[in-house]
Protein backbone atom coordinates (compact mmCIF):
# COMPACT_ATOMS: atom_id res chain seq x y z
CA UNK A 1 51.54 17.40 -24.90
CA UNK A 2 51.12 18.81 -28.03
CA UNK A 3 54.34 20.30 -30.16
CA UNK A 4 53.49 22.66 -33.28
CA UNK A 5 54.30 20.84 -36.30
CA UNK A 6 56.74 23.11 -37.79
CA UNK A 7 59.01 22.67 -34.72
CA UNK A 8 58.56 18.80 -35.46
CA UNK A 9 59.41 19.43 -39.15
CA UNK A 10 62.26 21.58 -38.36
CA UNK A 11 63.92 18.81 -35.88
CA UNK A 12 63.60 15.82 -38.40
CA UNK A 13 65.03 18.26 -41.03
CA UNK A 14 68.06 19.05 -38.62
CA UNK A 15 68.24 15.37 -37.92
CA UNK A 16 68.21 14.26 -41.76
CA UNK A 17 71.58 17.27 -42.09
CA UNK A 18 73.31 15.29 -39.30
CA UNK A 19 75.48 12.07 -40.22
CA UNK A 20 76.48 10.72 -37.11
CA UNK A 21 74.73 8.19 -34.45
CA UNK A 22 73.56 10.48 -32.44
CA UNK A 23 73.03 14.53 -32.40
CA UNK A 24 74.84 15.71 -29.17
CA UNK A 25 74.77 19.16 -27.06
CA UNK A 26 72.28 21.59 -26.74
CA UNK A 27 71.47 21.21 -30.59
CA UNK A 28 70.81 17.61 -29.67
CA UNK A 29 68.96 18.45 -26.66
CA UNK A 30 66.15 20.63 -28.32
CA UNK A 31 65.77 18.12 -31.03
CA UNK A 32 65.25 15.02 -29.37
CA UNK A 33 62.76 16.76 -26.84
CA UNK A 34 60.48 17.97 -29.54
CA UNK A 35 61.15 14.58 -31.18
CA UNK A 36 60.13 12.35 -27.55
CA UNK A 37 56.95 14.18 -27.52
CA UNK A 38 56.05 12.55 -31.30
CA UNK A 39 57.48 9.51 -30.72
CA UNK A 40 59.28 8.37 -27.34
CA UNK A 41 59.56 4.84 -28.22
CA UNK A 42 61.95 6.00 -31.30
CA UNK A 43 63.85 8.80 -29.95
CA UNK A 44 63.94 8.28 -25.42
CA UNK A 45 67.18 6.45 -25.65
CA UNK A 46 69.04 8.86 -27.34
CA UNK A 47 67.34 12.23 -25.52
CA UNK A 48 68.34 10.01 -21.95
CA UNK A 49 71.85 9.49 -23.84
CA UNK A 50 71.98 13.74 -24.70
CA UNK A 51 70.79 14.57 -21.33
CA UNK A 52 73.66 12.40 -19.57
CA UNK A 53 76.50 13.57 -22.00
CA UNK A 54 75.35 16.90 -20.83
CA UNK A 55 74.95 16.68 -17.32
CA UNK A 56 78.48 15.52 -17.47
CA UNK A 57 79.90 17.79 -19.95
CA UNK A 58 77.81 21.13 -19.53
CA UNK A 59 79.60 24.12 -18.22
CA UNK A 60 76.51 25.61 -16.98
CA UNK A 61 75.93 22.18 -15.30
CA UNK A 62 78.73 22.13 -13.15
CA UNK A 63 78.48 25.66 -11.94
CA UNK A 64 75.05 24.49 -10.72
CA UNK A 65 74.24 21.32 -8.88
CA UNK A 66 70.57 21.47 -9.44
CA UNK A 67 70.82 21.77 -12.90
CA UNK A 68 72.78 18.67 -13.22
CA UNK A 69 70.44 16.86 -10.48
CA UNK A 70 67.38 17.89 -13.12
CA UNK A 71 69.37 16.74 -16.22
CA UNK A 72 69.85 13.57 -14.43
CA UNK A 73 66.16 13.37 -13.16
CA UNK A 74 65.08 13.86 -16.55
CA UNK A 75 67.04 11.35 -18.37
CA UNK A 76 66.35 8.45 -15.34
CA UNK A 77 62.72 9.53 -16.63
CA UNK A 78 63.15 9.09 -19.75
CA UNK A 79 65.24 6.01 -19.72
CA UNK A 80 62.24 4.42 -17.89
CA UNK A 81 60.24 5.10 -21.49
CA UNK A 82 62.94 3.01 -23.21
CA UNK A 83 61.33 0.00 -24.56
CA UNK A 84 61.81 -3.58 -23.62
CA UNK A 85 62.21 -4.95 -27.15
CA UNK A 86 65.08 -2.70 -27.62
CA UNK A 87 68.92 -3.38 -27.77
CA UNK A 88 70.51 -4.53 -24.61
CA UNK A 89 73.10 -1.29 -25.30
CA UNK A 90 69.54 0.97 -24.71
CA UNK A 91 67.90 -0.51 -21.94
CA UNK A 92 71.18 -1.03 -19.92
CA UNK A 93 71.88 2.34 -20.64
CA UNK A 94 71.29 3.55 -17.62
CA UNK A 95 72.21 1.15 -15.14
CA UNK A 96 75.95 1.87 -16.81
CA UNK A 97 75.35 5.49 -16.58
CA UNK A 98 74.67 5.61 -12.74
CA UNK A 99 78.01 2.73 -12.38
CA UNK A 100 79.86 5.78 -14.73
CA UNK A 101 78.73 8.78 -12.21
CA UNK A 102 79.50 6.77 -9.22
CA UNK A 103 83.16 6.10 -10.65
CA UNK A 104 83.73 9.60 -11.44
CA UNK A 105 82.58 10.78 -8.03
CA UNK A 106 84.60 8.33 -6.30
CA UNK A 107 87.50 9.81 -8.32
CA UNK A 108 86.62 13.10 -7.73
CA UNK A 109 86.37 12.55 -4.14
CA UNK A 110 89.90 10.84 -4.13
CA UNK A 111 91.52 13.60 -5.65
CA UNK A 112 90.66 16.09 -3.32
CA UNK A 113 91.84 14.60 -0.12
C-alpha cells in the first residue's frame, strides 16, 4: 500500500508536536495508520494500543457493535505485526487486552441482572 508522502510528513510532524507516550483518539488513530503503512514494526503496537482505547472508549463505538467488532479485528491484526524482539509490555499487549474485555463484559453482564 502506498501512502502519499505529504500525509506521511504531516503525521511525523503531528507526532514530533505531541509530548506524551502515545497519541490517543481519533487524532491518534489517523496518525498511526498512515504511520503502520511506512513502518509497522515501529508504530503496530501503539495503532493496536489506539484502536483498543477506542473500541472501548468511542461513543460511536458503542452505539454500534460492528464498529467495535472491526476496531477489535483490526487491532488483533495488527498486534499479530508486533515484533518478537519487542518489550514483553508490547507483545503481551494483547493477550491482557482480551483478559480486560472479558472482565468488563463479565461486569457488564452482572450489573444488569
Amino acid at each position: 500500500m502506498s501512502v502519499h508522502k505529504d500525509l506521511v510528513l504531516k503525521a511525523r510532524m503531528r507526532l514530533m508536536g505531541h509530548n506524551e507516550r502515545i497519541l490517543t483518539g481519533e487524532e491518534g488513530l489517523w496518525v498511526y495508520r498512515i504511520l503502520y503503512t511506512v513502518s509497522p514494526r515501529v508504530h503496530a503496537y501503539r495503532l493496536a494500543y489506539v484502536l483498543r482505547e477506542l473500541s472501548e472508549t468511542d461513543p460511536r463505538a458503542a452505539r454500534r457493535p460492528g464498529a467495535r467488532q472491526a476496531l477489535l479485528d483490526e487491532a488483533r491484526a495488527v498486534a499479530a505485526r508486533i515484533p518478537a524482539d519487542a518489550p514483553a509490555y508490547q507483545r503481551h499487549m494483547w493477550d491482557h487486552t482480551m483478559a480486560e474485555l472479558r472482565h468488563i463484559e463479565r461486569r457488564l453482564g452482572q450489573s444488569d441482572r
